[in-house]
N, C-alpha and C. Protein backbone atom coordinates (compact mmCIF):
# COMPACT_ATOMS: atom_id res chain seq x y z
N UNK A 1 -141.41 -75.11 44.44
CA UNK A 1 -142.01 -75.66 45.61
C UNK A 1 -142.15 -77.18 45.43
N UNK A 2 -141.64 -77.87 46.16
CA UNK A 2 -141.93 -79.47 46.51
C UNK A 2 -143.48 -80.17 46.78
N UNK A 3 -143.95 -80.97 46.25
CA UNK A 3 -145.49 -81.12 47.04
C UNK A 3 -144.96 -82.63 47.16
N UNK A 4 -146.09 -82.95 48.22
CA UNK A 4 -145.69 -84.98 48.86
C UNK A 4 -147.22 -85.20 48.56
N UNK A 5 -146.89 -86.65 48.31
CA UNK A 5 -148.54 -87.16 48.29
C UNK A 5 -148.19 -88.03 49.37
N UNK A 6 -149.11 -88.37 50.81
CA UNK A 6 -149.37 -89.62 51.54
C UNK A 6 -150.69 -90.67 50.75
N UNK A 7 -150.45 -91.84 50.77
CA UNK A 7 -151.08 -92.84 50.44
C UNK A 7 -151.57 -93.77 51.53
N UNK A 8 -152.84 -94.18 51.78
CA UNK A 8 -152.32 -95.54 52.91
C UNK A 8 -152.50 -96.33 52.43
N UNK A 9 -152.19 -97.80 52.17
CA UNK A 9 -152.93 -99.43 52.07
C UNK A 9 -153.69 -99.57 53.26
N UNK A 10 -154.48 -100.95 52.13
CA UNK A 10 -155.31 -101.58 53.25
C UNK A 10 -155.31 -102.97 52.35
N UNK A 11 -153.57 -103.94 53.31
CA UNK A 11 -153.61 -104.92 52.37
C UNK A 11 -154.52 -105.91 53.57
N UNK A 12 -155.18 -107.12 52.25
CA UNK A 12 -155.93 -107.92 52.93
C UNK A 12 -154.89 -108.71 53.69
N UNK A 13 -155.25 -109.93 54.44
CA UNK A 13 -155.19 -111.03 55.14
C UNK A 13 -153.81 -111.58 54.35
N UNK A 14 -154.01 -112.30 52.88
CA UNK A 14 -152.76 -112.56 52.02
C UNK A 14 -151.48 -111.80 51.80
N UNK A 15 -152.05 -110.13 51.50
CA UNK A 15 -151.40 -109.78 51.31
C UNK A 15 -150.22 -108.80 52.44
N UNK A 16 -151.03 -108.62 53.46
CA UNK A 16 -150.18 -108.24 54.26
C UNK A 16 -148.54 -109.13 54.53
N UNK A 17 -148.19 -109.85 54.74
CA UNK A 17 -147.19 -111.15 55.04
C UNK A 17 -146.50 -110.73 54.18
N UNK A 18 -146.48 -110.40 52.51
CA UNK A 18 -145.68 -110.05 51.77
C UNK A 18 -145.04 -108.89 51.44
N UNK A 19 -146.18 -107.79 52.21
CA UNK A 19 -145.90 -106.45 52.31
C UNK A 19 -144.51 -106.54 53.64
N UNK A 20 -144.41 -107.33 54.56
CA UNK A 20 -143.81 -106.97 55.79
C UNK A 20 -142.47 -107.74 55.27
N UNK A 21 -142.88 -109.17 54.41
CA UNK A 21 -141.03 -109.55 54.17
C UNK A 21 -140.95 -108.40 53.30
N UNK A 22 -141.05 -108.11 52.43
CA UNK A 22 -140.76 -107.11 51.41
C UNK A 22 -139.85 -106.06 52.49
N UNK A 23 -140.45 -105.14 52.92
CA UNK A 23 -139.85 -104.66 54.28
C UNK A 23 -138.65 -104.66 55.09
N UNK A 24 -138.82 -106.12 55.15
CA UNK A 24 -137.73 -106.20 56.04
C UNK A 24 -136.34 -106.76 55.07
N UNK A 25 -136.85 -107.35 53.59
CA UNK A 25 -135.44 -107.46 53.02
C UNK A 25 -134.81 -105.67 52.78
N UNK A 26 -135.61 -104.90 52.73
CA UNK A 26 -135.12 -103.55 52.09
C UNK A 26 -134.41 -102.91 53.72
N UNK A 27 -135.26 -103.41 54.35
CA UNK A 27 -134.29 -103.12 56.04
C UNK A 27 -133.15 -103.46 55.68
N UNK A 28 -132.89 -104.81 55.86
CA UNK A 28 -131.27 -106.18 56.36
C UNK A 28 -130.60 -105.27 54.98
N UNK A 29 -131.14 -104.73 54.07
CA UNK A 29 -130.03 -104.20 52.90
C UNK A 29 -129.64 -103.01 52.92
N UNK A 30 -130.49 -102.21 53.48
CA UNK A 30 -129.99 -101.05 53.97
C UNK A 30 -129.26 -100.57 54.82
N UNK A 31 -129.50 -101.83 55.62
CA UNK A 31 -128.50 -101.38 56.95
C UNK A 31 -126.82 -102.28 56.28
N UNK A 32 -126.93 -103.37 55.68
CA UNK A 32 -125.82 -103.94 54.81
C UNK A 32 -124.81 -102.42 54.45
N UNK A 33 -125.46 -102.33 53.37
CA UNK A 33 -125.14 -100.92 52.87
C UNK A 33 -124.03 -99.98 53.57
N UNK A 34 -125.05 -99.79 54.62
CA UNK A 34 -125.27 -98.38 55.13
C UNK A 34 -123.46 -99.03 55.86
N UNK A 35 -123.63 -100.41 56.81
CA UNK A 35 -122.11 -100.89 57.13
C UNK A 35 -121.33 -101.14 56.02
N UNK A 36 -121.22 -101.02 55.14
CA UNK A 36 -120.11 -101.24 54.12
C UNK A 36 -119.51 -99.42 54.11
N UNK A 37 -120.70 -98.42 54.10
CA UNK A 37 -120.32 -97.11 53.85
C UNK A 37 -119.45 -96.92 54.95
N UNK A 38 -119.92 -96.91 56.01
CA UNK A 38 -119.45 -96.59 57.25
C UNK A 38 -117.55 -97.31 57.54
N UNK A 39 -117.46 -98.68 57.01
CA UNK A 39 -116.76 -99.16 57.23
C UNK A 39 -115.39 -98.86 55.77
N UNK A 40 -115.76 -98.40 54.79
CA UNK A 40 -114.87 -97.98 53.69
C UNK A 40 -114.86 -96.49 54.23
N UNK A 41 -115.65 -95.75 54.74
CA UNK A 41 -115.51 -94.42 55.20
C UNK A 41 -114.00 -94.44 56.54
N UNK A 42 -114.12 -95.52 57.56
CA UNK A 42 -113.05 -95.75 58.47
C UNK A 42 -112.22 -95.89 57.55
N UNK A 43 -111.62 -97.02 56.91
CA UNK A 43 -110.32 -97.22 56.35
C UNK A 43 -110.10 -96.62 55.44
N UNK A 44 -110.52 -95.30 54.63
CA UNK A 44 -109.68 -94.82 53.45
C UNK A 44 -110.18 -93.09 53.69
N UNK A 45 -110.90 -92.77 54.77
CA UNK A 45 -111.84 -91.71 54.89
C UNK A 45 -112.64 -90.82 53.40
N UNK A 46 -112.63 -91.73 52.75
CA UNK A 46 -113.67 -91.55 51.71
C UNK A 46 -114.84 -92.41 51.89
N UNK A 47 -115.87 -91.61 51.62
CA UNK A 47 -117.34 -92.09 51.68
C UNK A 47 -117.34 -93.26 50.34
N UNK A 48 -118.39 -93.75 50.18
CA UNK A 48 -118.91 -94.35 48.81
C UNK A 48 -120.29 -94.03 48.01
N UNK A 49 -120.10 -93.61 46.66
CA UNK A 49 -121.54 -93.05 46.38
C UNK A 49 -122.06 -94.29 46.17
């Protein structure tokens, strides 16, 4: 059987701002990614691990 833990923060005033770039670099790289897969998946129809 699998179990999940939820957590919440409660970042202050400072720290929020760093929590949200943090965020959004792991966004712009994921979606990077995610178009490189997609786009080596078109031209050779192999995925990439």
């Amino acid at each position: 059987m699998r179990q999940s833990f939820k957590y919440r923060l409660y970042p202050n005033k400072r720290q929020q701002p760093l929590i949200d770039e943090t965020l959004e670099h792991c966004r712009l790289r994921y979606n990077r990614v995610l178009a490189e897969r997609q786009e080596a998946y078109e031209k050779s129809g192999k995925t990439l691990s």
